[in-house]
Every structure is written in structure tokens, then in C-alpha cells.
PDB file of N, CA and C in Angstrom:
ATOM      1  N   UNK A   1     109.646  92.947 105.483  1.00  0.00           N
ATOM      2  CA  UNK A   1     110.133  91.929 106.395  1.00  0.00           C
ATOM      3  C   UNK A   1     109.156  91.824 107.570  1.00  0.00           C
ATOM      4  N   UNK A   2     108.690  90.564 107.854  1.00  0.00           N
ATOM      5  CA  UNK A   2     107.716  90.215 108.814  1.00  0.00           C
ATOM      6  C   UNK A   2     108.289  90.121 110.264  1.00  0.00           C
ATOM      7  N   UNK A   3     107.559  91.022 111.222  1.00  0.00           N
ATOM      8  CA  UNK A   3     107.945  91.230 112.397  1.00  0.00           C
ATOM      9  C   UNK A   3     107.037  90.712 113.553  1.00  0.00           C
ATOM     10  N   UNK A   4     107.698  90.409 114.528  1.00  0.00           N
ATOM     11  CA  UNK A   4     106.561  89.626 115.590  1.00  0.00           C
ATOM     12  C   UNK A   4     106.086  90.652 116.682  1.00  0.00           C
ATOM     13  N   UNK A   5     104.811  91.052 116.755  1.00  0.00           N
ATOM     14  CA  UNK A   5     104.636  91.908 117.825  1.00  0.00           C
ATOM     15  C   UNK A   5     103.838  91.186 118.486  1.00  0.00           C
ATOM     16  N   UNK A   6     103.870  91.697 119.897  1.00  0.00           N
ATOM     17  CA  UNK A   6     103.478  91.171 121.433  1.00  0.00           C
ATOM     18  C   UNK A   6     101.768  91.963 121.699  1.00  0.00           C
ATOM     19  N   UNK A   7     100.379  91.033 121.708  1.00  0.00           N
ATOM     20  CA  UNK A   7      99.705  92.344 121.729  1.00  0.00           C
ATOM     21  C   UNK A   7      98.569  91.545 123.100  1.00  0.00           C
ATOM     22  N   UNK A   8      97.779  92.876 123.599  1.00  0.00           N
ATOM     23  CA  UNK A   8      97.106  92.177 124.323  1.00  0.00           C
ATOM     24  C   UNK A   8      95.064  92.654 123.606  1.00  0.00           C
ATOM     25  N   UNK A   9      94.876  90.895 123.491  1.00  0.00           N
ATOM     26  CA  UNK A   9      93.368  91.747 123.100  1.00  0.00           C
ATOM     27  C   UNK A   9      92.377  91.025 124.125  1.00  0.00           C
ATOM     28  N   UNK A  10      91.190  91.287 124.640  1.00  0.00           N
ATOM     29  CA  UNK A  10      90.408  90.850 125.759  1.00  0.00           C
ATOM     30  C   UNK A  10      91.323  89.572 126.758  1.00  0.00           C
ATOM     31  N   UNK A  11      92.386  90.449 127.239  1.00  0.00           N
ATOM     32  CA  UNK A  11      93.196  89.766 127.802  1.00  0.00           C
ATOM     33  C   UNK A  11      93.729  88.144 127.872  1.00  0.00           C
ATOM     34  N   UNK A  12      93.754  88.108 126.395  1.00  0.00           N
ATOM     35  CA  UNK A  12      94.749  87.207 125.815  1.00  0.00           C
ATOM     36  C   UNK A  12      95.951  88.620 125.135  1.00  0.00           C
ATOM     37  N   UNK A  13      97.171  87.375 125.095  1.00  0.00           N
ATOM     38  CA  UNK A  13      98.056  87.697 124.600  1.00  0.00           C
ATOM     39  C   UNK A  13      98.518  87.130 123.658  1.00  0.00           C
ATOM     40  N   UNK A  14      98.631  87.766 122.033  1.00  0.00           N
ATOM     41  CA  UNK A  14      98.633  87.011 121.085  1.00  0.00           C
ATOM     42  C   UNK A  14     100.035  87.785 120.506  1.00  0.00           C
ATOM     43  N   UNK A  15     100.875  86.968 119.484  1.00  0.00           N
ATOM     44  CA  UNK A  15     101.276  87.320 118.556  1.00  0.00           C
ATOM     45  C   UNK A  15     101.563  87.505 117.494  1.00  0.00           C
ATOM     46  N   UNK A  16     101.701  88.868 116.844  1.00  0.00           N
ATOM     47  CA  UNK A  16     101.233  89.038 115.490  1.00  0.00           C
ATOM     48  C   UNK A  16     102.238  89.337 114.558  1.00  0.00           C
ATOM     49  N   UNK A  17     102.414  88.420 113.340  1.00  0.00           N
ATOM     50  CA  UNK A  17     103.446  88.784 112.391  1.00  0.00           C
ATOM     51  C   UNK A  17     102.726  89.661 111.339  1.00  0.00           C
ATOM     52  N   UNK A  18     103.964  90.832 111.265  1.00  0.00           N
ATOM     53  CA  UNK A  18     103.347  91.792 110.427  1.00  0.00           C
ATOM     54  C   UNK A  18     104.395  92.614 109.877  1.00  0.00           C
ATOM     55  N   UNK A  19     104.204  93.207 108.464  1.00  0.00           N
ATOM     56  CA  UNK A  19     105.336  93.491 107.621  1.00  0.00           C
ATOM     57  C   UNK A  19     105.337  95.096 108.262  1.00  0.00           C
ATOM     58  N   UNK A  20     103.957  95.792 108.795  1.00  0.00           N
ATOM     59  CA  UNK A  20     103.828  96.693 109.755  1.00  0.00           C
ATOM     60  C   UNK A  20     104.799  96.974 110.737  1.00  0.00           C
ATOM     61  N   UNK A  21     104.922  98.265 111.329  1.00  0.00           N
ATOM     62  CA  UNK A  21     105.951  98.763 112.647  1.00  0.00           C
ATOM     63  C   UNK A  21     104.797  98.004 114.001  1.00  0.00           C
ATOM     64  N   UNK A  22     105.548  97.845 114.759  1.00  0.00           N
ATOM     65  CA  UNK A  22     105.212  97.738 116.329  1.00  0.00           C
ATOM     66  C   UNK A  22     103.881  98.806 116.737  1.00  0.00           C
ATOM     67  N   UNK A  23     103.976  99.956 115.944  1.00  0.00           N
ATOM     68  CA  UNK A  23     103.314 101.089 116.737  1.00  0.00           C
ATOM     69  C   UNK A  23     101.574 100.887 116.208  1.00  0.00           C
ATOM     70  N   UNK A  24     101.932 100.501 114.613  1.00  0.00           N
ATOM     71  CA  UNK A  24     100.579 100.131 113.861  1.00  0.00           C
ATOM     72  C   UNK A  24      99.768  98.835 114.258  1.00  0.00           C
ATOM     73  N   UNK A  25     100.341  98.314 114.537  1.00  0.00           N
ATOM     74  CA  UNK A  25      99.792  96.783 114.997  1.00  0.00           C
ATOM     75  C   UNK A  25      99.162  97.254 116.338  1.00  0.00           C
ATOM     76  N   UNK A  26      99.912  97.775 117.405  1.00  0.00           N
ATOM     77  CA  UNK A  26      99.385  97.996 118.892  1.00  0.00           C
ATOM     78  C   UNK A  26      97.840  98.600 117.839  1.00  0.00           C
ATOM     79  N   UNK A  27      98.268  99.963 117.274  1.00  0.00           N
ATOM     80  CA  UNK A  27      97.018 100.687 117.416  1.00  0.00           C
ATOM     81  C   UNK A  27      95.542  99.312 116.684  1.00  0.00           C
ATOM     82  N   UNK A  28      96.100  98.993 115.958  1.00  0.00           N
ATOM     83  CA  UNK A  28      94.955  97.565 115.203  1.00  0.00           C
ATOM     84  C   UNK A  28      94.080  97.097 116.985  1.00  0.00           C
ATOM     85  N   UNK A  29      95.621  96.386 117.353  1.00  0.00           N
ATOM     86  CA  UNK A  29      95.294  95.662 118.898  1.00  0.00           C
ATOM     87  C   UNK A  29      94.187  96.714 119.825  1.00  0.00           C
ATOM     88  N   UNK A  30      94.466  97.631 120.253  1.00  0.00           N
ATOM     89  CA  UNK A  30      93.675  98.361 120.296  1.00  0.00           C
ATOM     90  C   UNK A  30      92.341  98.784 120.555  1.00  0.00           C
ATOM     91  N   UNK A  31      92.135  99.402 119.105  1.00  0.00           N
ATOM     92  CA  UNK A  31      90.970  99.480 118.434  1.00  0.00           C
ATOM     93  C   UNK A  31      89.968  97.518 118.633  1.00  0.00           C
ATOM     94  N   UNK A  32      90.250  96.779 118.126  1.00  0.00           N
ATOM     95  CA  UNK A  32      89.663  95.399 118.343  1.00  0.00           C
ATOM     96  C   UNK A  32      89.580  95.497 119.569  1.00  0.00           C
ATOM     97  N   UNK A  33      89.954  95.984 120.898  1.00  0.00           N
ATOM     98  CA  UNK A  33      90.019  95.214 122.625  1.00  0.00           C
ATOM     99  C   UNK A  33      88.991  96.372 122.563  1.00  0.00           C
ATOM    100  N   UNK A  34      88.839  97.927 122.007  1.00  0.00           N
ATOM    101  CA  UNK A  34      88.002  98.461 122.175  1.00  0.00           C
ATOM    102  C   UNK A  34      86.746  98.485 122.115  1.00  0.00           C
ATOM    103  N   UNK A  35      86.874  97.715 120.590  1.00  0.00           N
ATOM    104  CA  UNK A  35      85.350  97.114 119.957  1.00  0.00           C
ATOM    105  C   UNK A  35      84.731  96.169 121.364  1.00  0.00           C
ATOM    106  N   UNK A  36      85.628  95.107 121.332  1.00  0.00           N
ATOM    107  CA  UNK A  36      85.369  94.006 122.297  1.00  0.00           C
ATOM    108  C   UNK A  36      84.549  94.211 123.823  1.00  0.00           C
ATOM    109  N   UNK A  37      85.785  95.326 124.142  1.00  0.00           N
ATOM    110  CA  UNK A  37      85.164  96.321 125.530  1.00  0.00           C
ATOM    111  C   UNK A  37      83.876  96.979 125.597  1.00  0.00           C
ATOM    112  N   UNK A  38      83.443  97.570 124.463  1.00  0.00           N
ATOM    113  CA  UNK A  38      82.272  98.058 124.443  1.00  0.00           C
ATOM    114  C   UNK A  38      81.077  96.913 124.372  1.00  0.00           C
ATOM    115  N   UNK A  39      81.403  96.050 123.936  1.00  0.00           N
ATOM    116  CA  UNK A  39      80.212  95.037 123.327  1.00  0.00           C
ATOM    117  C   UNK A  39      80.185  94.283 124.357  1.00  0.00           C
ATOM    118  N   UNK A  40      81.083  93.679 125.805  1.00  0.00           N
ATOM    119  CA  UNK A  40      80.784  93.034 126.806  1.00  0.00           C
ATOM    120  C   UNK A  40      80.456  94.026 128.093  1.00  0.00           C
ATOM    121  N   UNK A  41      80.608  94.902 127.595  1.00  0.00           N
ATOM    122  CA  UNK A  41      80.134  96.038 128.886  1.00  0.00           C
ATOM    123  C   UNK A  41      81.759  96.330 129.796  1.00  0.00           C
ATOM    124  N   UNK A  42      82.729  96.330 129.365  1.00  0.00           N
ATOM    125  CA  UNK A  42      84.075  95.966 130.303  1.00  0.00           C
ATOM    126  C   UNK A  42      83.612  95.361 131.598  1.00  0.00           C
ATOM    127  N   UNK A  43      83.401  94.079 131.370  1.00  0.00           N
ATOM    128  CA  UNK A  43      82.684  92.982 131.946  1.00  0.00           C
ATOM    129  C   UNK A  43      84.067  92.077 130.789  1.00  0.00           C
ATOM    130  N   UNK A  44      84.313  90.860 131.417  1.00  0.00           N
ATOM    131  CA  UNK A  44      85.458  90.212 131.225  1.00  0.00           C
ATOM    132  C   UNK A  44      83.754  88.595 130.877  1.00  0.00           C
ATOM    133  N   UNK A  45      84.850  88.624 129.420  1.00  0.00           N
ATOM    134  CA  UNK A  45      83.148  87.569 128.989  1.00  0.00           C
ATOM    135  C   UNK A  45      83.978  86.179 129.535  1.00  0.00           C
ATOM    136  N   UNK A  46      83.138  85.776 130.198  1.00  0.00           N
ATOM    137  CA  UNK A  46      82.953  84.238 130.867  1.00  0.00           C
ATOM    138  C   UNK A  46      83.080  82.839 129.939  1.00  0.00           C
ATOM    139  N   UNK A  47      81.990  82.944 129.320  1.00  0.00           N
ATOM    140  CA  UNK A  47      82.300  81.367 128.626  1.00  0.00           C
ATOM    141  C   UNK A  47      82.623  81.925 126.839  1.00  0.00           C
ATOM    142  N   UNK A  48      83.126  81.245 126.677  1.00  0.00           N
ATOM    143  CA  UNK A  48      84.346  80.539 125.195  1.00  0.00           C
ATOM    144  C   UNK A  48      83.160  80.824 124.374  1.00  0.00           C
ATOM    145  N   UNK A  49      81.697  80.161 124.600  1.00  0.00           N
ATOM    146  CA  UNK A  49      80.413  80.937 123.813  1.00  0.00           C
ATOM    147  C   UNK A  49      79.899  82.446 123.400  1.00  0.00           C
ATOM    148  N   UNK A  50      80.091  82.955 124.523  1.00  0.00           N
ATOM    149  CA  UNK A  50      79.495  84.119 124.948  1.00  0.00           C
ATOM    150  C   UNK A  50      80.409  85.016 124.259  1.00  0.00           C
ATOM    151  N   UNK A  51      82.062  84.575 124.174  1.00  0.00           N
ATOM    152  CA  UNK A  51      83.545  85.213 124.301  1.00  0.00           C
ATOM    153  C   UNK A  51      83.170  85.102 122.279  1.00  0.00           C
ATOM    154  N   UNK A  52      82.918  84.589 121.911  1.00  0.00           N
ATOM    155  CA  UNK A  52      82.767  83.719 120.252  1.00  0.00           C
ATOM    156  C   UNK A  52      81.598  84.848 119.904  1.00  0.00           C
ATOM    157  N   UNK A  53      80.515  84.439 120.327  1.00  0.00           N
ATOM    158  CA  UNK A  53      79.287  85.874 120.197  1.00  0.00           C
ATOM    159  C   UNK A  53      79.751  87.188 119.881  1.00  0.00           C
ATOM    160  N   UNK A  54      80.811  87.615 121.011  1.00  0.00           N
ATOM    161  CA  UNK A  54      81.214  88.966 121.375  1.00  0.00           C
ATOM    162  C   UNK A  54      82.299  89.061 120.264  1.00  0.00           C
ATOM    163  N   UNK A  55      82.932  88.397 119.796  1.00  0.00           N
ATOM    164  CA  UNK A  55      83.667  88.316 118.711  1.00  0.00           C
ATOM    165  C   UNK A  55      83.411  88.398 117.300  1.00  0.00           C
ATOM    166  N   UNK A  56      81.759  87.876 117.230  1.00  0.00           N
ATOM    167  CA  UNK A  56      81.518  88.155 115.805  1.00  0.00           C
ATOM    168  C   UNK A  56      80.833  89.336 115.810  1.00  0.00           C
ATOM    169  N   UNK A  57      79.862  89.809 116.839  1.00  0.00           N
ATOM    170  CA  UNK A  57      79.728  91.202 117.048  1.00  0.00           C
ATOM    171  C   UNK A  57      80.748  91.551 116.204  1.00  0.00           C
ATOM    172  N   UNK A  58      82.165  92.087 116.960  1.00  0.00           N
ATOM    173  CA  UNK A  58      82.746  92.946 116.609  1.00  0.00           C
ATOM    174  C   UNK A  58      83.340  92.974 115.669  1.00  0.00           C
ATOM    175  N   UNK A  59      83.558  91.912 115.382  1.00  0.00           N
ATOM    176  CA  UNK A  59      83.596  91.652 113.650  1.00  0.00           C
ATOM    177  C   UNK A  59      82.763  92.194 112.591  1.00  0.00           C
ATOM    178  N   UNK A  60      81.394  92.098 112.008  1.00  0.00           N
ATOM    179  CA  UNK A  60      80.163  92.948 111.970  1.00  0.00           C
ATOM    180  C   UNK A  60      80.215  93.836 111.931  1.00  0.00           C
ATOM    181  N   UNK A  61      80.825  94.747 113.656  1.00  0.00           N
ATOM    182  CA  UNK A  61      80.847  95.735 113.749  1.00  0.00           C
ATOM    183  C   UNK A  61      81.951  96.686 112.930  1.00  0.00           C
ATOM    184  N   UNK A  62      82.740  95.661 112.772  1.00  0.00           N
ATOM    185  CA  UNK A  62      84.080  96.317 111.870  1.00  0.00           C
ATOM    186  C   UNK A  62      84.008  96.438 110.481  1.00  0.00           C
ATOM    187  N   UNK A  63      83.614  95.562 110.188  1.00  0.00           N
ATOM    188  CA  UNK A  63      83.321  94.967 108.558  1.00  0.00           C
ATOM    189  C   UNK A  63      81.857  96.037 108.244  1.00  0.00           C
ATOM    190  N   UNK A  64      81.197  96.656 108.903  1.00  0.00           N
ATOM    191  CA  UNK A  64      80.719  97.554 108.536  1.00  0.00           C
ATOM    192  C   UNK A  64      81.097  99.080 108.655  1.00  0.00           C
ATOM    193  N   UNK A  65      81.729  99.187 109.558  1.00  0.00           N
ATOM    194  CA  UNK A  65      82.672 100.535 109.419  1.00  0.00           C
ATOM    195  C   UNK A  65      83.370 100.561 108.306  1.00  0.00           C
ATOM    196  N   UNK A  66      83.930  99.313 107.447  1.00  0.00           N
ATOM    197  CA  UNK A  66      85.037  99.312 106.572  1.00  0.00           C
ATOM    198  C   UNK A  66      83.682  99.630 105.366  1.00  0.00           C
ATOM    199  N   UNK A  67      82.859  99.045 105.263  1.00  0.00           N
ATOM    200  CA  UNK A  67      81.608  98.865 103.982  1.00  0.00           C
ATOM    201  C   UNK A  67      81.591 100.323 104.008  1.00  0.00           C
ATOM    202  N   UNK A  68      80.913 100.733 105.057  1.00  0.00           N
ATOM    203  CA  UNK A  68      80.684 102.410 104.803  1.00  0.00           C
ATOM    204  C   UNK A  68      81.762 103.122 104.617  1.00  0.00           C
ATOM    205  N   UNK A  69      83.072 102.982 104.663  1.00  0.00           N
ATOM    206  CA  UNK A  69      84.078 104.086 104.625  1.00  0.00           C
ATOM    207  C   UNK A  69      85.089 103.680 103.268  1.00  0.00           C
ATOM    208  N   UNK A  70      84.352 102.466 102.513  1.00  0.00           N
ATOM    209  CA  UNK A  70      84.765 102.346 101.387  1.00  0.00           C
ATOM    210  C   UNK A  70      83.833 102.727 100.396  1.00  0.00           C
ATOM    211  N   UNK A  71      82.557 102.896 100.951  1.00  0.00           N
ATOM    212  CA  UNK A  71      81.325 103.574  99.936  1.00  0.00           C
ATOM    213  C   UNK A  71      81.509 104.881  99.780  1.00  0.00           C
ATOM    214  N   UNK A  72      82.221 105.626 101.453  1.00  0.00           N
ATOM    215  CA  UNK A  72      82.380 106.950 101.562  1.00  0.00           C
ATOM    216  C   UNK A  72      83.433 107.442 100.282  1.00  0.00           C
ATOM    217  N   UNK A  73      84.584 106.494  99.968  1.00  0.00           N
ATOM    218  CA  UNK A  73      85.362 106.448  99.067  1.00  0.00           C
ATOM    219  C   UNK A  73      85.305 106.699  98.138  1.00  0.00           C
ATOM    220  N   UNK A  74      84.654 106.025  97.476  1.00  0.00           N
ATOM    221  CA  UNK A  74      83.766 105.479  96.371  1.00  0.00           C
ATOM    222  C   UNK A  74      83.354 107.040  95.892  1.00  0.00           C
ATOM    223  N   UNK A  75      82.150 107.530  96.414  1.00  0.00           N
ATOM    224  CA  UNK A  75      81.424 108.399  96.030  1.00  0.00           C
ATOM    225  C   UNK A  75      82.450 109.719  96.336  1.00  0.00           C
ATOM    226  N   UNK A  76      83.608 109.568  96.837  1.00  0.00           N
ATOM    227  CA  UNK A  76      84.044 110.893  96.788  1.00  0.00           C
ATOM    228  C   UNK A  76      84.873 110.924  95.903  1.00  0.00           C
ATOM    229  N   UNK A  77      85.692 109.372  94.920  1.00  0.00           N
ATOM    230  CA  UNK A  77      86.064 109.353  93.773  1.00  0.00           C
ATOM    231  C   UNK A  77      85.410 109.936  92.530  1.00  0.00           C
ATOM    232  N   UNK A  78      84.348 109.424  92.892  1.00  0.00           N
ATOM    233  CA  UNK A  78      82.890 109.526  91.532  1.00  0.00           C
ATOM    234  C   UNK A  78      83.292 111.098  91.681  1.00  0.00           C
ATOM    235  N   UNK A  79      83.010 112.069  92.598  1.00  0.00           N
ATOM    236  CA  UNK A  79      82.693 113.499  93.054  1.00  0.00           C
ATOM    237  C   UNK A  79      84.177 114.228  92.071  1.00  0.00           C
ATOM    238  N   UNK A  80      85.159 113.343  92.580  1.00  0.00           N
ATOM    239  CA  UNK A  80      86.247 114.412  92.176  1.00  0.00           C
ATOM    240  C   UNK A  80      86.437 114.086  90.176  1.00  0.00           C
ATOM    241  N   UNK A  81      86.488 112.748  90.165  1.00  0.00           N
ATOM    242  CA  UNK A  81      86.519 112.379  88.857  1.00  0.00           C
ATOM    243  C   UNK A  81      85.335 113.439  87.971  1.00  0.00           C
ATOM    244  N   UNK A  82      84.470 113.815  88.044  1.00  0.00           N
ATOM    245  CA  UNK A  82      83.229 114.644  87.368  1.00  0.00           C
ATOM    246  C   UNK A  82      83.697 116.062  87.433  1.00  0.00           C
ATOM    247  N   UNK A  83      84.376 116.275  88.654  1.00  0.00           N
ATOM    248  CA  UNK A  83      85.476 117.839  88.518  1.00  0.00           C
ATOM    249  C   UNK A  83      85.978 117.679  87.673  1.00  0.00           C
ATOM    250  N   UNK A  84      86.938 117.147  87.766  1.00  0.00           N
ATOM    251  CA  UNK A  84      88.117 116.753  87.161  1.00  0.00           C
ATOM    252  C   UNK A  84      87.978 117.006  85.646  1.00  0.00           C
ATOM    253  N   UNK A  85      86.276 115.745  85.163  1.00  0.00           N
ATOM    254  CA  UNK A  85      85.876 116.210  83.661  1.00  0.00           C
ATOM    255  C   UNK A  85      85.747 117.298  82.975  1.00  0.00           C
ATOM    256  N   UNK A  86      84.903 118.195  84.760  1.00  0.00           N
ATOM    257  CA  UNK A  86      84.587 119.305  84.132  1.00  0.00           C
ATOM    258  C   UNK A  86      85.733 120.497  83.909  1.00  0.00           C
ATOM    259  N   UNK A  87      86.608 120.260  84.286  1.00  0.00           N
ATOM    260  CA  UNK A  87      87.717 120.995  84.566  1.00  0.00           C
ATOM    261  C   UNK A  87      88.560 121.124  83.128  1.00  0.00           C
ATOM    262  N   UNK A  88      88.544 119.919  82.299  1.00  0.00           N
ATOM    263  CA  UNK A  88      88.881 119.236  81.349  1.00  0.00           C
ATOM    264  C   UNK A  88      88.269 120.119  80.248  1.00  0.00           C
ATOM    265  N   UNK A  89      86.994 120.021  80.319  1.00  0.00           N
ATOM    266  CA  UNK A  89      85.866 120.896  79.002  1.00  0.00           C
ATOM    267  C   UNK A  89      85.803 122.292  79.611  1.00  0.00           C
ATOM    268  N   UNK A  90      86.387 122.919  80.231  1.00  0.00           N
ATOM    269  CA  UNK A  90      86.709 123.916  80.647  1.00  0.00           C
ATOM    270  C   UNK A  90      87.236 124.542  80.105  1.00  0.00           C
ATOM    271  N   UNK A  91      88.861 123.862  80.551  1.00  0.00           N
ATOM    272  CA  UNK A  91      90.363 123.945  79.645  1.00  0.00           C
ATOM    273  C   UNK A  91      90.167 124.071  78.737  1.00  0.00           C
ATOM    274  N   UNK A  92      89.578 122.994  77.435  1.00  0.00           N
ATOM    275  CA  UNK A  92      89.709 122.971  76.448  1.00  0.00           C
ATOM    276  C   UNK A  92      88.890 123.921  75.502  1.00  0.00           C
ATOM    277  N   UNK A  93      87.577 124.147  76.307  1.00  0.00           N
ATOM    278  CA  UNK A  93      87.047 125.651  75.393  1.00  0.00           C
ATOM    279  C   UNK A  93      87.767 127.275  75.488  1.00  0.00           C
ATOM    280  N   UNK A  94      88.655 127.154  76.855  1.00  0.00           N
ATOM    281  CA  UNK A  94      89.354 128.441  77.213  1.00  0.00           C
ATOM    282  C   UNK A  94      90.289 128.472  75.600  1.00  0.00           C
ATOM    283  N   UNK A  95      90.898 127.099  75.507  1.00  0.00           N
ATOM    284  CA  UNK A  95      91.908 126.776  74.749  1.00  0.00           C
ATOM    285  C   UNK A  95      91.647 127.430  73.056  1.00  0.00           C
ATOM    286  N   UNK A  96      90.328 126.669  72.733  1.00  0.00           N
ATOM    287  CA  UNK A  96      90.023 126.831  71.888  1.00  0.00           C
ATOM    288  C   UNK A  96      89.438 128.835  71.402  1.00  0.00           C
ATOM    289  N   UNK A  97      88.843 129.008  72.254  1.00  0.00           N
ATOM    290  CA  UNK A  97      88.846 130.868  72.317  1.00  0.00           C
ATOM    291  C   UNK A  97      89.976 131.378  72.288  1.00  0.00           C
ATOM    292  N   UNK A  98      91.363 131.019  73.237  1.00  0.00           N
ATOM    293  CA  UNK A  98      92.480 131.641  72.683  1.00  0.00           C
ATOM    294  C   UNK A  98      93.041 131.323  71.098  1.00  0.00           C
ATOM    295  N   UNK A  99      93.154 129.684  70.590  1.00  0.00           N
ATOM    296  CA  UNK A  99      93.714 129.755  69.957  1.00  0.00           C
ATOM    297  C   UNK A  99      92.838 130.779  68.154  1.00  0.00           C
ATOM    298  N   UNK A 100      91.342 131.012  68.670  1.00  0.00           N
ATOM    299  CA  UNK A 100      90.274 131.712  67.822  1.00  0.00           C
ATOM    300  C   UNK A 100      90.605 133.371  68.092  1.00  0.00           C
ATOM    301  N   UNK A 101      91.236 133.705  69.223  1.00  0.00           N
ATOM    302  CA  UNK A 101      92.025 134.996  69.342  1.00  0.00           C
ATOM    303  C   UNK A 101      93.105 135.436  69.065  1.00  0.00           C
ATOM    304  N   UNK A 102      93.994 134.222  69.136  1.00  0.00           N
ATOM    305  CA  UNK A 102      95.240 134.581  68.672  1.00  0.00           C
ATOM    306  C   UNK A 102      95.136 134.774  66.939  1.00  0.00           C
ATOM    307  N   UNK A 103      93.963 133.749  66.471  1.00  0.00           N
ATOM    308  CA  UNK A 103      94.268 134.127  64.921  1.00  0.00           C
ATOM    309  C   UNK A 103      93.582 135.274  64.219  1.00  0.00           C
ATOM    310  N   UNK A 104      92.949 135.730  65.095  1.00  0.00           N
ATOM    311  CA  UNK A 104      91.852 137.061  65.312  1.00  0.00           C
ATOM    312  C   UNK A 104      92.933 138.306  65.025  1.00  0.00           C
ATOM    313  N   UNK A 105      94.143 138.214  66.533  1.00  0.00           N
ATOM    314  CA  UNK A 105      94.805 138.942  66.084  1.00  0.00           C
ATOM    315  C   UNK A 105      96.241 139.124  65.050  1.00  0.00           C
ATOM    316  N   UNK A 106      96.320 138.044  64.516  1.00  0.00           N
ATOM    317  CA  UNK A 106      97.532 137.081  63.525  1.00  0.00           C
ATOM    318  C   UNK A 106      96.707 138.211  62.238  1.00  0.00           C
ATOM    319  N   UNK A 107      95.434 137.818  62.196  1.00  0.00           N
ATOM    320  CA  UNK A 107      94.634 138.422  60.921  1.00  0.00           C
ATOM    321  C   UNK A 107      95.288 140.192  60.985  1.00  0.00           C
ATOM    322  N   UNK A 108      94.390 140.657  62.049  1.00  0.00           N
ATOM    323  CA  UNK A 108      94.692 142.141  62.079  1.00  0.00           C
ATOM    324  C   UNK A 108      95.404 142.728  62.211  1.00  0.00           C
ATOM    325  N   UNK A 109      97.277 141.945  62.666  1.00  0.00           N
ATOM    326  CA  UNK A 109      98.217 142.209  62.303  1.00  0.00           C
ATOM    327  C   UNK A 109      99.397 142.303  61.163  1.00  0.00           C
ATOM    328  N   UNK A 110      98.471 141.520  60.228  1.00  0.00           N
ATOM    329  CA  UNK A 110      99.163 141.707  58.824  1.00  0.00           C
ATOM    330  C   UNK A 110      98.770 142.905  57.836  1.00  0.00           C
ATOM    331  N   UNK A 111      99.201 143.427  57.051  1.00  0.00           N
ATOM    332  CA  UNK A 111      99.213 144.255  56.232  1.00  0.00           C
ATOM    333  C   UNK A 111      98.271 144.333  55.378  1.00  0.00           C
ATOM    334  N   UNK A 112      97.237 145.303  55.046  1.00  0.00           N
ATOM    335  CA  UNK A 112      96.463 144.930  54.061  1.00  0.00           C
ATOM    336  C   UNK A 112      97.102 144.964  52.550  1.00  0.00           C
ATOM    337  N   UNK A 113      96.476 143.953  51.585  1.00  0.00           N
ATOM    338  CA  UNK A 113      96.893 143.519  50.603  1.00  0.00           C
ATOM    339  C   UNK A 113      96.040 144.703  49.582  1.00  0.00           C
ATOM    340  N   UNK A 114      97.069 145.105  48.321  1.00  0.00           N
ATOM    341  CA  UNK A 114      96.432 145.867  47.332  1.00  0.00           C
ATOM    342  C   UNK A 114      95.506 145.496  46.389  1.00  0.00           C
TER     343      UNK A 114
END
């Protein structure tokens, strides 16, 4: 259910519908006034141009945090998936030595024949 939260970003006040809590959205709001803050110097940007500039900055700036921390992803899937394989051909030779022991001792527990 879509909820309306109250947020403030380079001092506009916008509102945001979001299927999100109140608490997640602030932190979004946030993080963006932070980006924003850093990239105008907390200097309050002047013209609607300058304000547009500083905006795709941080856009950029975001959309590459997300690139790298979905590559970071990525390769730590690849990392665990190749455990995982090896973990697999592991198992299955342990498997195979027991079930070559158990008949090892199946053999030397039967009776010799006359």
C-alpha cells in the first residue's frame, strides 16, 4: 500500500509515494540532499541551471555507486557459486569412498564359502 511521505531535498519539499515505511524514504531523502550538499559545496545553488548540473552530477554519482556495487555482487555470486561446485565434487567423491567402504566391509563380513 502506497504511502505519502513529506521529504526535504536541497530545500525543496517534495512528496513521495512509496509502498516503503516513512523511515526508508527519509533515509533515500537523505542520502540524495547529501550527494547534492557535497557537489554544491553547502552553498545553496542559485540558478535552475546550475541547480539541473548539480543534479545530474549526482545522479552519475549514484548510478555509479549502484554499477560498482552490483559488479561487487556479481563477482561475489560467481565466488560463492564455484564453492558451492566445489563443495559438490567434494561430497560426492567422500560419497563414493564410503559407499566403496562400506562394500569393502559388506565383503569381509560374510562368511567364507567352501
Amino acid at each position: 500500500m502506497k504511502r505519502s511521505v513529506q521529504v526535504e531535498i536541497a530545500g525543496q519539499t517534495l512528496t513521495i509515494r512509496s509502498d516503503e515505511g516513512p523511515d526508508y524514504v527519509q533515509q533515500l531523502a537523505e542520502f540524495v540532499d547529501g550527494h547534492l550538499q557535497l557537489l554544491s559545496g553547502n552553498k545553496r545553488v542559485n540558478s535552475a541551471a546550475n541547480a539541473q548540473r548539480v543534479a545530474l552530477l549526482v545522479a552519475m554519482q549514484i548510478a555509479d555507486e549502484l554499477f560498482r556495487e552490483k559488479d561487487l555482487h556479481q563477482r561475489f555470486r560467481r565466488k560463492v557459486h564455484e564453492r558451492l561446485l566445489g563443495l559438490r565434487i567434494a561430497l560426492d567423491q567422500h560419497e563414493q569412498r564410503l559407499a566403496a567402504a562400506e562394500a569393502a566391509t559388506d565383503t569381509l563380513d560374510e562368511p567364507p564359502t567352501a
